[in-house]
N, C-alpha and C. Protein backbone atom coordinates (compact mmCIF):
# COMPACT_ATOMS: atom_id res chain seq x y z
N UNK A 1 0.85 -1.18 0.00
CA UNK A 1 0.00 0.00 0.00
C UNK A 1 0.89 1.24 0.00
N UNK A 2 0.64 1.98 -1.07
CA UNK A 2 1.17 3.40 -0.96
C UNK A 2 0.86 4.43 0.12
N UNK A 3 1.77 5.50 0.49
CA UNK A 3 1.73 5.92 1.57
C UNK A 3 1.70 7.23 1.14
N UNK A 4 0.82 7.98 1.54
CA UNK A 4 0.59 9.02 1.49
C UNK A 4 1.14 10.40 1.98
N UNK A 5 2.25 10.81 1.39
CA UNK A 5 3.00 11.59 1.94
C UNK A 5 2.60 12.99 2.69
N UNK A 6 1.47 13.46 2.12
CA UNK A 6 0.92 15.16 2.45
C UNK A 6 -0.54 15.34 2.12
N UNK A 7 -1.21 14.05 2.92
CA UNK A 7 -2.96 13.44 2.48
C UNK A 7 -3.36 14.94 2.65
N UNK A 8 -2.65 16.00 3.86
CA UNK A 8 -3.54 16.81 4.51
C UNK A 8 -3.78 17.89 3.28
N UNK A 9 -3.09 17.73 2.21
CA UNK A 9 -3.06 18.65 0.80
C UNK A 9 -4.14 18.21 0.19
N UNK A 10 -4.40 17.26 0.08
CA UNK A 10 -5.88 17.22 -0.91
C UNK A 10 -6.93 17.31 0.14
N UNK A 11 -6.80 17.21 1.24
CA UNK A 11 -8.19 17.77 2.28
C UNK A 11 -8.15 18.76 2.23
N UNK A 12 -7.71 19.78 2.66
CA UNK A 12 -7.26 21.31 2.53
C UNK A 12 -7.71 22.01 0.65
N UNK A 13 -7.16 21.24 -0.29
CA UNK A 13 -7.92 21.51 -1.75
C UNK A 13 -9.15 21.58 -1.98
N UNK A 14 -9.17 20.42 -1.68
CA UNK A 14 -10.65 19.66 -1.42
C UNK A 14 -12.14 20.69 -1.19
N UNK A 15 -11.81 21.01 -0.05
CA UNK A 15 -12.34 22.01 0.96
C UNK A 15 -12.43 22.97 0.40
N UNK A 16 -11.33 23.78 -0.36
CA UNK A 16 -11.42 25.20 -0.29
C UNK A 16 -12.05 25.20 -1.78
N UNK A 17 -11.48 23.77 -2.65
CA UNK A 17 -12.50 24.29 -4.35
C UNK A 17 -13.72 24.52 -3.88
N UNK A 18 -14.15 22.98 -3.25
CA UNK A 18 -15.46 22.89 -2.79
C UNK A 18 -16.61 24.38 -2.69
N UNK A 19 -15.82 24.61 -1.50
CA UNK A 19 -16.19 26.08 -1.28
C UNK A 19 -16.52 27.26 -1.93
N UNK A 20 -15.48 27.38 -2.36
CA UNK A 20 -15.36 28.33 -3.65
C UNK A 20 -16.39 28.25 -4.65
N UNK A 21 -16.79 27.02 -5.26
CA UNK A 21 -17.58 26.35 -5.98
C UNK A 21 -18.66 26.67 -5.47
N UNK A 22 -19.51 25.80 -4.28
CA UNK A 22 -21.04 26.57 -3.88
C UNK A 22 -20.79 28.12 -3.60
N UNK A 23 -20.16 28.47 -3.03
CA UNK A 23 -20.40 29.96 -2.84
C UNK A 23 -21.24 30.78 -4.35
N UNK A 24 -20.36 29.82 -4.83
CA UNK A 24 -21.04 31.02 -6.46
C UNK A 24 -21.69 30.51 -7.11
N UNK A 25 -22.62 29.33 -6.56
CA UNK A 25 -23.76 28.67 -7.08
C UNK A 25 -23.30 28.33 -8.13
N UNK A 26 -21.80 27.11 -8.55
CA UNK A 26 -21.50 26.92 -9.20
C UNK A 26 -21.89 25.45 -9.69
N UNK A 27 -22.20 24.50 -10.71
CA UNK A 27 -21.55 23.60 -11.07
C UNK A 27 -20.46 22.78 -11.30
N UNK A 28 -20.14 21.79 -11.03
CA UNK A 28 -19.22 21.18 -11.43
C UNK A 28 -18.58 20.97 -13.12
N UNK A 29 -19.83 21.08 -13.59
CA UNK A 29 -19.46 20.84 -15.21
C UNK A 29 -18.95 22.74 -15.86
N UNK A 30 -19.65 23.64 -14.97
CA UNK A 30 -19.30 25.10 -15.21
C UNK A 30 -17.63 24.95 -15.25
N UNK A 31 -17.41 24.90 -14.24
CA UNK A 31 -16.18 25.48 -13.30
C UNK A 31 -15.18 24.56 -14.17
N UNK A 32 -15.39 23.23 -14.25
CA UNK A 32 -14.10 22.73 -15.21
C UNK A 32 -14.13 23.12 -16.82
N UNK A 33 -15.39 23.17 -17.33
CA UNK A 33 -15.15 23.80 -18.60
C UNK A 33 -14.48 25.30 -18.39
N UNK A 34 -14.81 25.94 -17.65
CA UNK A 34 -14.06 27.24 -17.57
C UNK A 34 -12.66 27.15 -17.15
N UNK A 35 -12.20 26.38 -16.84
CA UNK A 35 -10.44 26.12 -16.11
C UNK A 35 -9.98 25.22 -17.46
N UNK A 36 -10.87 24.53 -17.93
CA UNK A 36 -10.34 23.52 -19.18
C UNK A 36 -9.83 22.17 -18.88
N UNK A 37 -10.17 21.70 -18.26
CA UNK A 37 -10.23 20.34 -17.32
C UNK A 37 -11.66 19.50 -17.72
N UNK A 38 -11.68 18.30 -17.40
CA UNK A 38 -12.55 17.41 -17.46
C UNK A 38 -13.25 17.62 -16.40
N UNK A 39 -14.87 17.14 -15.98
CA UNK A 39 -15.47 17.13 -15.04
C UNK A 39 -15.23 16.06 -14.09
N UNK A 40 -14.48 14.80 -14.39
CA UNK A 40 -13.70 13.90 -13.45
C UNK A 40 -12.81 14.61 -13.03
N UNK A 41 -11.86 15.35 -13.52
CA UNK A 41 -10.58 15.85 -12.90
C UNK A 41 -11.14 17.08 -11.68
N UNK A 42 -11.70 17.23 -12.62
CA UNK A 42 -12.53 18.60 -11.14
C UNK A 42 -12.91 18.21 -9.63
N UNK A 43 -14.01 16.91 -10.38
CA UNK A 43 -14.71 16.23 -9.51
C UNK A 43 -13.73 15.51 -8.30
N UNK A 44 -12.52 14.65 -9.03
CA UNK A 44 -11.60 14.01 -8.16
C UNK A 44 -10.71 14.88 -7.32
N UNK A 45 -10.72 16.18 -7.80
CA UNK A 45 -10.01 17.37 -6.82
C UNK A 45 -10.62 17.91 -5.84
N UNK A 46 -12.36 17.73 -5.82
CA UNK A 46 -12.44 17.71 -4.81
C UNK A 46 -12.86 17.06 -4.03
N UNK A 47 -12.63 15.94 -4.70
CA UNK A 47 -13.21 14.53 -3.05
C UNK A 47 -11.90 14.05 -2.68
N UNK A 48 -10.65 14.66 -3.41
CA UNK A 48 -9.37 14.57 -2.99
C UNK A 48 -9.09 12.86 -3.45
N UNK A 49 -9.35 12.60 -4.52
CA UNK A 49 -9.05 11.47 -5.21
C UNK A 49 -7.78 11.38 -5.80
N UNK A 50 -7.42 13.08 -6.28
CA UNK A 50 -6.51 13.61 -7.03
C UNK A 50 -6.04 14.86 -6.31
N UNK A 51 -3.89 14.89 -7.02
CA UNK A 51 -3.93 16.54 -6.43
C UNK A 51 -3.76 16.44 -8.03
N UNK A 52 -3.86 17.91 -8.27
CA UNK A 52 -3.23 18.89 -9.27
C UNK A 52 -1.73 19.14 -9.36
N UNK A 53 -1.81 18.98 -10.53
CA UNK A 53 -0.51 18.73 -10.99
C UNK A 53 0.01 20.34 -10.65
N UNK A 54 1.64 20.70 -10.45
CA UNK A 54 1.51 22.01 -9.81
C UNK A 54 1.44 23.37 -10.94
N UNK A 55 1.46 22.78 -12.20
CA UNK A 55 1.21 23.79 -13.11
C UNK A 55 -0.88 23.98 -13.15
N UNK A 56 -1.20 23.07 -12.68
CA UNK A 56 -2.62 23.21 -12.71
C UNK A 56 -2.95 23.65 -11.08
N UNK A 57 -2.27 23.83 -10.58
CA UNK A 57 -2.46 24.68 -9.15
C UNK A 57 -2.33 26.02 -9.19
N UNK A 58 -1.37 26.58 -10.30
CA UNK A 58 -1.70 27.87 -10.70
C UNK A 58 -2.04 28.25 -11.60
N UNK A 59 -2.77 27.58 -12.52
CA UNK A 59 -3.78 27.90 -13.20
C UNK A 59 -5.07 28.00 -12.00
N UNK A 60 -5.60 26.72 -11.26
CA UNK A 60 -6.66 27.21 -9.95
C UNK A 60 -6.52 27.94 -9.57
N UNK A 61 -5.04 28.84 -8.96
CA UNK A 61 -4.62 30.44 -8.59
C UNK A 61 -5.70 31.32 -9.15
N UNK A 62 -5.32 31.19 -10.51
CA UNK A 62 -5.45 31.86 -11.53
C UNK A 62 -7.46 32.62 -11.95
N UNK A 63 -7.59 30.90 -11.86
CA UNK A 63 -9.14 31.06 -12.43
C UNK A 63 -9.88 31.38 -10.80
N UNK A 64 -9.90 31.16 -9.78
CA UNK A 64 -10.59 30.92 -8.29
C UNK A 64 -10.24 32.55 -7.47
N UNK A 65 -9.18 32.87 -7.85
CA UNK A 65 -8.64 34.29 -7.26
C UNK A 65 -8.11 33.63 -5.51
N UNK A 66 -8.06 32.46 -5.73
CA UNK A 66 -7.93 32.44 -4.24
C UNK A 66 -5.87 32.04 -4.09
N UNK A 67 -5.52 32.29 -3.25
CA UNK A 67 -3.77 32.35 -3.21
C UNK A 67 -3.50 30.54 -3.44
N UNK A 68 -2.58 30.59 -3.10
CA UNK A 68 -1.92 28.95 -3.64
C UNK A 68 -1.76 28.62 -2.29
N UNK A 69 -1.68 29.58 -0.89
CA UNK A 69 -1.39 28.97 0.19
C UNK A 69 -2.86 28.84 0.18
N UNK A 70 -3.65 29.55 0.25
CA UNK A 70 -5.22 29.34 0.47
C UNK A 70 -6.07 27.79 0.32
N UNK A 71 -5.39 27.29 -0.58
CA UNK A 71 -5.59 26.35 -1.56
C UNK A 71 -5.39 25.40 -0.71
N UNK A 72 -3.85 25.02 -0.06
CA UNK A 72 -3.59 23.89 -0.21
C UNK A 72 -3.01 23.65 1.69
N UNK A 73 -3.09 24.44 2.05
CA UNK A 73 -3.06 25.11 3.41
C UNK A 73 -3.62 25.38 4.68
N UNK A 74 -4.60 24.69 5.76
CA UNK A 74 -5.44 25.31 6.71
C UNK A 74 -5.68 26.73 7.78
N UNK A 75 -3.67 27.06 7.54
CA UNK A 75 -3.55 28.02 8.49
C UNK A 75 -3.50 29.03 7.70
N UNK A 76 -4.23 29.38 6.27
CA UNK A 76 -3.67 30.50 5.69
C UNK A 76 -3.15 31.83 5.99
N UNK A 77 -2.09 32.01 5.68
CA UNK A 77 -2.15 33.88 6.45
C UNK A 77 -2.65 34.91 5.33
N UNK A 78 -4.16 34.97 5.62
CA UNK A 78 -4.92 35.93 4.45
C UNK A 78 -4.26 37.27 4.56
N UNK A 79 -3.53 37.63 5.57
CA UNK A 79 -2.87 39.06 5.21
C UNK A 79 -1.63 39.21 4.45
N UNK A 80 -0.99 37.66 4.04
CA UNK A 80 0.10 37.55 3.49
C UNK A 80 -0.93 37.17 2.05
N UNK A 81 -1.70 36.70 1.87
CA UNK A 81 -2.40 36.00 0.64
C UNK A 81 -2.85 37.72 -0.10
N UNK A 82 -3.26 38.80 0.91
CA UNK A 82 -3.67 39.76 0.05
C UNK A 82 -2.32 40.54 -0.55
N UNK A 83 -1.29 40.24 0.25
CA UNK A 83 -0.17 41.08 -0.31
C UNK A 83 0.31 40.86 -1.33
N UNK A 84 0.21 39.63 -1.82
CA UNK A 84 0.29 38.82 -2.58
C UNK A 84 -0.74 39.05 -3.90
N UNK A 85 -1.91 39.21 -3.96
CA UNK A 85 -2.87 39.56 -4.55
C UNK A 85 -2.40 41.12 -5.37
N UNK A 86 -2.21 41.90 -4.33
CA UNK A 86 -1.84 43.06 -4.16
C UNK A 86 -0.78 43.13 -5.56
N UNK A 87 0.27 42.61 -5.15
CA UNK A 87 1.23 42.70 -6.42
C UNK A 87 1.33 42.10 -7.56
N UNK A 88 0.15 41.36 -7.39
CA UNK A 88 0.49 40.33 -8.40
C UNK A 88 -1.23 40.29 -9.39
N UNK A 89 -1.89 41.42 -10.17
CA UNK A 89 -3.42 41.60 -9.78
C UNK A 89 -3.90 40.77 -10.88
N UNK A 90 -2.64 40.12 -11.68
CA UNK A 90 -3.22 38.99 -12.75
C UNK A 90 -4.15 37.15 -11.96
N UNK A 91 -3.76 37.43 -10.97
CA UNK A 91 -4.09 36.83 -9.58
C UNK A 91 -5.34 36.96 -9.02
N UNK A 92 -5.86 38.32 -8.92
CA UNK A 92 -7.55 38.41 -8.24
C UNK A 92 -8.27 37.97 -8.66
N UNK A 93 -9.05 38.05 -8.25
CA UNK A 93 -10.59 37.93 -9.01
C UNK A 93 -11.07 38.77 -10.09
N UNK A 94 -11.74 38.10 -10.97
CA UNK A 94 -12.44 39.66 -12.00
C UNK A 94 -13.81 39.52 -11.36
């Protein structure tokens, strides 16, 4: 049996697509056609079946507006995530 080096990363993903996702009364089939992903790959990211590969973690950056620590992280430091935002505004939200 394989051993799971950093399970607490796809709980923490998991969680926060999840989230992200109902908040905006989203679909599952929406949200991956808009990122360009399959609706399995979406789906398995967030029952944490799957991580994201790390070029597709910032693309999720990208499309979610939410930081990469946000993502994958429980203790986020949202005042470091906005500074971050801050300089970087290809990053926010539209």
């Amino acid at each position: 049996m394989a051993v799971q080096r950093y399970p607490f990363r796809r709980f923490w993903l998991c969680k926060a697509l999840r989230r992200w996702r109902t908040e905006r009364k989203m679909k599952i089939s929406t949200a991956a056609r808009e990122l360009g992903v399959s609706v399995s790959t979406w789906g398995h990211w967030e029952t944490g079946a799957h991580f994201p590969t790390p070029a597709r973690l910032v693309d999720l950056e990208q499309y979610t507006g939410l930081c990469l620590i946000e993502l994958v992280c429980p203790f986020a430091n949202s005042e470091g995530c906005q500074r971050r935002r801050a300089a970087n505004p290809c990053a926010a939200p539209s």
